[in-house]
Protein backbone atom coordinates (compact mmCIF):
# COMPACT_ATOMS: atom_id res chain seq x y z
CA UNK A 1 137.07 42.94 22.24
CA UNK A 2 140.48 41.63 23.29
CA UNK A 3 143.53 43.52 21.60
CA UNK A 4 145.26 41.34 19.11
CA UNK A 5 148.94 43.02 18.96
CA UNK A 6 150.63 45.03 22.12
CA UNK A 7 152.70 47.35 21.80
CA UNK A 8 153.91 47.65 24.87
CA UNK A 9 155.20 50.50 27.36
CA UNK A 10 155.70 51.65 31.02
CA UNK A 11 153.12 54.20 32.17
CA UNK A 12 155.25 56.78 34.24
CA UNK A 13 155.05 56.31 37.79
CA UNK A 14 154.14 59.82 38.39
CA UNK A 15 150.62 59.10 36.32
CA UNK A 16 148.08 60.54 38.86
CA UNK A 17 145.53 60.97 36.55
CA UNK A 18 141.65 59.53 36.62
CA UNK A 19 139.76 59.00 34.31
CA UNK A 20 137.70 62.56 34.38
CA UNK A 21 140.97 64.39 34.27
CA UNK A 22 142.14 61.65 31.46
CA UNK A 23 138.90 62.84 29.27
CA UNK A 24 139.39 66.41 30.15
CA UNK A 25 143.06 66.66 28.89
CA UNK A 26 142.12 64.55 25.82
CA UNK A 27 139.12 66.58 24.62
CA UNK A 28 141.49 69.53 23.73
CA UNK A 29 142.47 67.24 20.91
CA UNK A 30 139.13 65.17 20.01
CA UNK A 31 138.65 64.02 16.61
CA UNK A 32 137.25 66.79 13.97
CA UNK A 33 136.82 65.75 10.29
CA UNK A 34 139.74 67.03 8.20
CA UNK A 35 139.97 70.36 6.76
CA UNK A 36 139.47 69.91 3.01
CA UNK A 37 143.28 70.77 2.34
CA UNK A 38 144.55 68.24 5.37
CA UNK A 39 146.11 65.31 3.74
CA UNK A 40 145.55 63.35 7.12
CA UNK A 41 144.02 64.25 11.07
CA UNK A 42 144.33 62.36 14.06
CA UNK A 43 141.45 62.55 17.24
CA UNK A 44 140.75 60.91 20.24
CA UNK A 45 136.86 59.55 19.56
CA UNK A 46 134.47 57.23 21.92
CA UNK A 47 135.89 54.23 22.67
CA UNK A 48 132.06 52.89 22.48
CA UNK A 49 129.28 54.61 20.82
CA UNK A 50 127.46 57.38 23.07
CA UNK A 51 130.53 57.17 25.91
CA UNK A 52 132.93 59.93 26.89
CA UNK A 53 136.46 59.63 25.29
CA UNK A 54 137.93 57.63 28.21
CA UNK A 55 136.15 54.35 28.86
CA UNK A 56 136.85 53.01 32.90
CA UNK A 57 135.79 49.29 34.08
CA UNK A 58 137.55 48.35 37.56
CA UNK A 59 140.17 51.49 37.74
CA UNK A 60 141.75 50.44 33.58
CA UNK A 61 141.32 52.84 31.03
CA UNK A 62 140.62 52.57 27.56
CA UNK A 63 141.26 55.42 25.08
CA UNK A 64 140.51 55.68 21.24
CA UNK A 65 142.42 57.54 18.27
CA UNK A 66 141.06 58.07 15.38
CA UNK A 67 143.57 58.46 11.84
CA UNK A 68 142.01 60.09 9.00
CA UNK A 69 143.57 59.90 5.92
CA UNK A 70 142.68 61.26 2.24
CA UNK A 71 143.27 58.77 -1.03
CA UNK A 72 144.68 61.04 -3.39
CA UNK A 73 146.69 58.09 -5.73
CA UNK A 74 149.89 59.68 -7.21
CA UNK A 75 149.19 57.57 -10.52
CA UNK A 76 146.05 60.68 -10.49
CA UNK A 77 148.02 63.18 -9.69
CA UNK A 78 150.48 62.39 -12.32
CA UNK A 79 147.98 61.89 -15.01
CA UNK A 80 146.31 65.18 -14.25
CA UNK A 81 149.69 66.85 -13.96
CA UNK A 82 150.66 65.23 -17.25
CA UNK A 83 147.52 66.55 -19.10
CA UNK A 84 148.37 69.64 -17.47
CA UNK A 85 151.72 70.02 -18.69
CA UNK A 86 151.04 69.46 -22.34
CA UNK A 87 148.50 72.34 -22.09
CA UNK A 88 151.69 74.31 -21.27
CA UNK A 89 153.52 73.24 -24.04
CA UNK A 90 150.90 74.00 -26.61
CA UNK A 91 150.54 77.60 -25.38
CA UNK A 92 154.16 78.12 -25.08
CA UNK A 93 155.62 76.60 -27.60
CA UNK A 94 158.33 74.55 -25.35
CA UNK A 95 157.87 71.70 -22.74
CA UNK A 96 157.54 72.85 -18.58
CA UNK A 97 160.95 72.35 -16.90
CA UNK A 98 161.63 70.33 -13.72
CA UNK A 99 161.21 73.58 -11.02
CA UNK A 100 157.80 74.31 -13.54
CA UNK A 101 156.56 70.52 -13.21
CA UNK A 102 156.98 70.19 -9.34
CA UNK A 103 154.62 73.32 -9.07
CA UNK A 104 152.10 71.84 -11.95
CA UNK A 105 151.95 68.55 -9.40
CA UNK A 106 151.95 70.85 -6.73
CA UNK A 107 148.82 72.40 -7.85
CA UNK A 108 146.87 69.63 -8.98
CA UNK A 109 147.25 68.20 -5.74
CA UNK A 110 145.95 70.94 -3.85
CA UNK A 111 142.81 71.45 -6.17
CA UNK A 112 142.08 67.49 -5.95
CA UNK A 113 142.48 66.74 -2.25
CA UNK A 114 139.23 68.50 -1.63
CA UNK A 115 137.63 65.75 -3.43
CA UNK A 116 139.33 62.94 -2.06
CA UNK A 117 138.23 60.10 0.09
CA UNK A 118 138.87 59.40 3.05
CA UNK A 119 139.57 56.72 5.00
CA UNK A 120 139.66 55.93 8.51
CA UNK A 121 141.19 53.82 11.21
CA UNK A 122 140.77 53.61 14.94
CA UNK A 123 143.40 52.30 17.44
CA UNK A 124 142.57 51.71 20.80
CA UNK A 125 145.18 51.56 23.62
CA UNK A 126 144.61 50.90 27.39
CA UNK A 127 145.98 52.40 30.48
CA UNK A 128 146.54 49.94 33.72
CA UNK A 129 147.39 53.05 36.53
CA UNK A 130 147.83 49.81 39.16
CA UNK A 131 150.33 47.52 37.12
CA UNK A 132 152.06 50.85 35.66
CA UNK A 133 151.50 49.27 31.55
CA UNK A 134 150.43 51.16 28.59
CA UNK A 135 149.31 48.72 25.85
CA UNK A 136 148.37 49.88 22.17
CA UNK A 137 146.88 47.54 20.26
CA UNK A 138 148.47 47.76 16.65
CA UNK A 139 150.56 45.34 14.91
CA UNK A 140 152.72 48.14 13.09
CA UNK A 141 155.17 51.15 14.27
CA UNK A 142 153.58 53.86 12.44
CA UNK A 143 150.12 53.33 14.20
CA UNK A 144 151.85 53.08 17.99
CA UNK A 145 153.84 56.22 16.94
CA UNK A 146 150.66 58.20 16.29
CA UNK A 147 148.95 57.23 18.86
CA UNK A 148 152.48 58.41 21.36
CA UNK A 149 152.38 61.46 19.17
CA UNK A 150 148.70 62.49 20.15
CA UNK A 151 149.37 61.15 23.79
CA UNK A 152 152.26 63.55 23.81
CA UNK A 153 150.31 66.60 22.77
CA UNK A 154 147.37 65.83 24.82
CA UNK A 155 148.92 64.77 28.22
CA UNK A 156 151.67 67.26 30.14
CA UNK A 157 153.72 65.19 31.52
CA UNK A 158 154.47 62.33 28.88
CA UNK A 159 152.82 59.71 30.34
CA UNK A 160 154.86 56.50 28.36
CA UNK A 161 158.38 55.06 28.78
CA UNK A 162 160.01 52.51 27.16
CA UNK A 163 159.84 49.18 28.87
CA UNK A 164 163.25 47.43 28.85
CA UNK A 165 164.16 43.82 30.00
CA UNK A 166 167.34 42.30 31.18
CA UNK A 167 167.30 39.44 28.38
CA UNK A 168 166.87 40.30 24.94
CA UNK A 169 163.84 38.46 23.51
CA UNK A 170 165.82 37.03 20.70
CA UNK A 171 168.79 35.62 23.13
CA UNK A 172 165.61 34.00 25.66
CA UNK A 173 163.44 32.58 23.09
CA UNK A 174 166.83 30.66 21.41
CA UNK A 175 167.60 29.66 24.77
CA UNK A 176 163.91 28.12 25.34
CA UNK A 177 164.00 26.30 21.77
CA UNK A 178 167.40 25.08 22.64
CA UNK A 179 166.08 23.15 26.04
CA UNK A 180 163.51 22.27 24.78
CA UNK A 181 161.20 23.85 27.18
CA UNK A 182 159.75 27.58 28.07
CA UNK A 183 159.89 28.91 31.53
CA UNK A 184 157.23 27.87 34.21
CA UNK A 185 153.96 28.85 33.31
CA UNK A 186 154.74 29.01 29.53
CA UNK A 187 154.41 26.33 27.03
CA UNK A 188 156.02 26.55 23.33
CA UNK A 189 153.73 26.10 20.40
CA UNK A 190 154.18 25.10 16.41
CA UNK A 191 154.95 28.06 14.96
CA UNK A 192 158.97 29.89 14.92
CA UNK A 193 161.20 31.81 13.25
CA UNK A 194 164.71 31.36 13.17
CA UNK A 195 167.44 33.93 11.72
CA UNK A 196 170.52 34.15 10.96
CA UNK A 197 172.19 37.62 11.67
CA UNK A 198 174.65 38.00 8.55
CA UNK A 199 174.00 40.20 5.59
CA UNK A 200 172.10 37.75 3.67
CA UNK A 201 169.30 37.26 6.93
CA UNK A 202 168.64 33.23 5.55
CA UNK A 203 165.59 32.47 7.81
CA UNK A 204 164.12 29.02 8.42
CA UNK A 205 160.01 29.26 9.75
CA UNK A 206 157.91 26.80 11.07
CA UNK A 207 154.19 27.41 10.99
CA UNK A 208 151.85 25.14 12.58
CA UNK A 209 154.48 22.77 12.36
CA UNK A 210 156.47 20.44 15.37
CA UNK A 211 159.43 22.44 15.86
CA UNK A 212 162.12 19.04 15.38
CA UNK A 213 164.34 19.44 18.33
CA UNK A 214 167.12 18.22 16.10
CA UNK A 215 166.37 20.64 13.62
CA UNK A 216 166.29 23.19 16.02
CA UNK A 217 170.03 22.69 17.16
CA UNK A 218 171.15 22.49 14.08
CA UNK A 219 170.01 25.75 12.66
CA UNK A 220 170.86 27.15 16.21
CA UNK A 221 174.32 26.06 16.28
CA UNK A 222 174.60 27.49 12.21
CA UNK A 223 174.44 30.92 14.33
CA UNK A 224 170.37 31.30 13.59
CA UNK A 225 168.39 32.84 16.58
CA UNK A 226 164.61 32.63 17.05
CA UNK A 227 162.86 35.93 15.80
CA UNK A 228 159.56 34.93 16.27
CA UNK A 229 158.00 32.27 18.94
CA UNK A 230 154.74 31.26 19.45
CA UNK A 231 153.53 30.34 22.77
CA UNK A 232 150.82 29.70 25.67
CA UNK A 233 150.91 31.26 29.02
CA UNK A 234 148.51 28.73 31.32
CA UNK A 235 146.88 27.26 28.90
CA UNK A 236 144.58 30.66 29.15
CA UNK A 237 146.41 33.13 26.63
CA UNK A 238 148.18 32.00 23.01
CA UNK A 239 150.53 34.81 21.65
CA UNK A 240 153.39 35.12 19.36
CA UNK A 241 156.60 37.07 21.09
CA UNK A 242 158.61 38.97 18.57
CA UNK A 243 162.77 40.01 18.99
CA UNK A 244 161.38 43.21 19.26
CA UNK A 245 159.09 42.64 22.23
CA UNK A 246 156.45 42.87 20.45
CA UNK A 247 153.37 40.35 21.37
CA UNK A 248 150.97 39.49 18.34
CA UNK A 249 147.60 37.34 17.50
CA UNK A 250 146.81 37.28 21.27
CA UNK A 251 143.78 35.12 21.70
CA UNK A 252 142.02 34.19 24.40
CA UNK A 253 141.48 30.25 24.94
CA UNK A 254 138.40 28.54 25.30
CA UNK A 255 138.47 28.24 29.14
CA UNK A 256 138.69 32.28 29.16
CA UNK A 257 135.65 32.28 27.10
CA UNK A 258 133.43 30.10 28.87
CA UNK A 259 134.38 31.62 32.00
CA UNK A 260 132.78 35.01 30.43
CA UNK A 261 130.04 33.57 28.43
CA UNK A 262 126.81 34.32 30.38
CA UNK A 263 123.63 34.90 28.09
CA UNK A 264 121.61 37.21 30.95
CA UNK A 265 124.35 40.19 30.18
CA UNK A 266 123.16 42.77 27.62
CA UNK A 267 125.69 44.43 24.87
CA UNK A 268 127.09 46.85 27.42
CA UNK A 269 127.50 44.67 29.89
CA UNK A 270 129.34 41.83 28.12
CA UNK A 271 132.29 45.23 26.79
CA UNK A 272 133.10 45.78 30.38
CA UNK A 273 132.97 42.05 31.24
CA UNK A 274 135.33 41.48 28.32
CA UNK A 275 137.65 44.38 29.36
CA UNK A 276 138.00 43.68 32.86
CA UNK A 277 138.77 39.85 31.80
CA UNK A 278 140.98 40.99 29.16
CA UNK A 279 143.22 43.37 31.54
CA UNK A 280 143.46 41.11 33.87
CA UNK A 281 144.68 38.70 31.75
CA UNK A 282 147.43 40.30 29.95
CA UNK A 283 148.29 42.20 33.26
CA UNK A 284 149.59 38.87 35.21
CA UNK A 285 150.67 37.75 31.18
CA UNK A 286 152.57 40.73 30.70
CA UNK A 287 154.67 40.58 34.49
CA UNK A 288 155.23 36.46 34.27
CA UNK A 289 156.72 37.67 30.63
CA UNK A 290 158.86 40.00 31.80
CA UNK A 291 159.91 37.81 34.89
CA UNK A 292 160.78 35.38 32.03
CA UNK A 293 162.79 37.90 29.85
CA UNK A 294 165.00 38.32 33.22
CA UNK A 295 162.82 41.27 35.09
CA UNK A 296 162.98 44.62 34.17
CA UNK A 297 166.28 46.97 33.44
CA UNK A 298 166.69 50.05 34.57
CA UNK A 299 168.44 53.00 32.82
């Protein structure tokens, strides 16, 4: 159940919530299926099924949103609005105008998003009130942004700030592929990005490739700086670190596995065993990262 992307923020200091007043300021705004004019609805749902909306192993909290979203193609919309248009042309005698075709769309849209599908998408974020992180698991802006969005409406005072280190990523990870070497506790792996910063962006990318130290200079010294770095932090957690502080395709290593692999633990069991290993983890990953990016900068 590990997260594979964090997003990652400060939870406010002044968080004093647990997790019954957590589910109690949530439930205001729990998932309901959308209306059948709502284009899209957002919901905080179970994080398991048959649990309340806030899920608590060892003092962390996980929470779940829920994004529901109606297919209503515009290539459908068109064609209907299309059809619909020459129906005005033959009873009129002359073709809808522009103002007269943005209300034909207008209305075909409204009468077919009643019948739409929907689709939906859950995004699961987790609350550590003892290291102060708040980590969403979701690989793209839009999905973090909802989730902060909800967050905002549901919890009074805005429990998320932006986390901000004293190194840029981009500026550390060059300096690691430069030497050679990542900081203690850290070990570089084969795949990198490296970018130059001019209008045309020329990127070089190695993907489970040696990164050539030679190589490495070269394109460094061209004025290229390393996007994208994969890495290992104790040979227990493999990640990719983005410029953008962003850490993707976390995965757990074997010895993290077989440290939680016990065959007496039901279903339920194992979730919490998996969580508590899991926030553990990326806790001590996330502050030896940080220490790494220079600590943390204050505004």
């Amino acid at each position: 159940m590990w997260f594979k992307n964090l997003k990652i923020y400060r939870l406010s200091p002044a968080w004093r919530l647990d997790a019954q007043q957590l589910e109690d300021k949530l439930a205001a705004h729990a998932y309901r299926p959308a209306g059948s004019l709502q284009e899209q609805n957002l919901g905080w749902v179970p994080v398991r099924e048959k649990s309340g909306l806030v899920h608590a192993v060892g003092g962390q909290l996980l929470i779940a949103m829920r994004a529901e979203k109606k297919l209503l193609p515009a290539t459908v919309v068109n064609q209907v609005a299309r059809a619909r248009a020459q129906e005005f042309e033959e009873q009129n005698g002359y073709k809808p105008g522009r103002r007269q075709m943005k209300q034909i769309k207008e209305q075909v849209a409204d009468e077919l998003l009643p019948k739409a599908f929907s689709v939906y998408r859950d995004t699961r974020a987790w609350l550590d009130p003892v290291n102060h992180w708040l980590v969403i698991d979701a690989a793209a802006v839009a999905k973090a942004d909802d989730m902060l969005g909800l967050l905002a409406k549901s919890v009074d005072p805005f429990p998320a700030e932006p986390l901000y280190v004293a190194q840029s990523p981009a500026s550390a990870m060059t300096a690691w592929l430069a030497d050679g070497q990542a900081p203690a506790n850290f070990t570089i792996d084969q795949d990198a990005e490296l970018r130059a910063s001019g209008d045309g962006r020329a990127a070089v990318r190695y993907v489970r490739h040696a990164i050539d130290a030679d190589d490495v200079q070269r394109h460094i010294a061209a004025g290229k700086q390393c996007t994208r770095l994969a890495l290992t932090w104790a040979d227990r957690v493999s990640f990719v670190l983005t410029e953008s502080l962003d850490v993707k395709r976390v995965a757990p290593l074997d010895v993290l596995r077989e440290s939680n692999d016990d065959a007496a633990m039901d279903e339920d069991e194992r979730f919490d065993a998996d969580v508590a290993l899991m926030t553990g983890e990326l806790a001590a990953l996330l502050g030896e990262l940080v220490a790494a990016l220079g600590g943390e900068k204050r505004d």
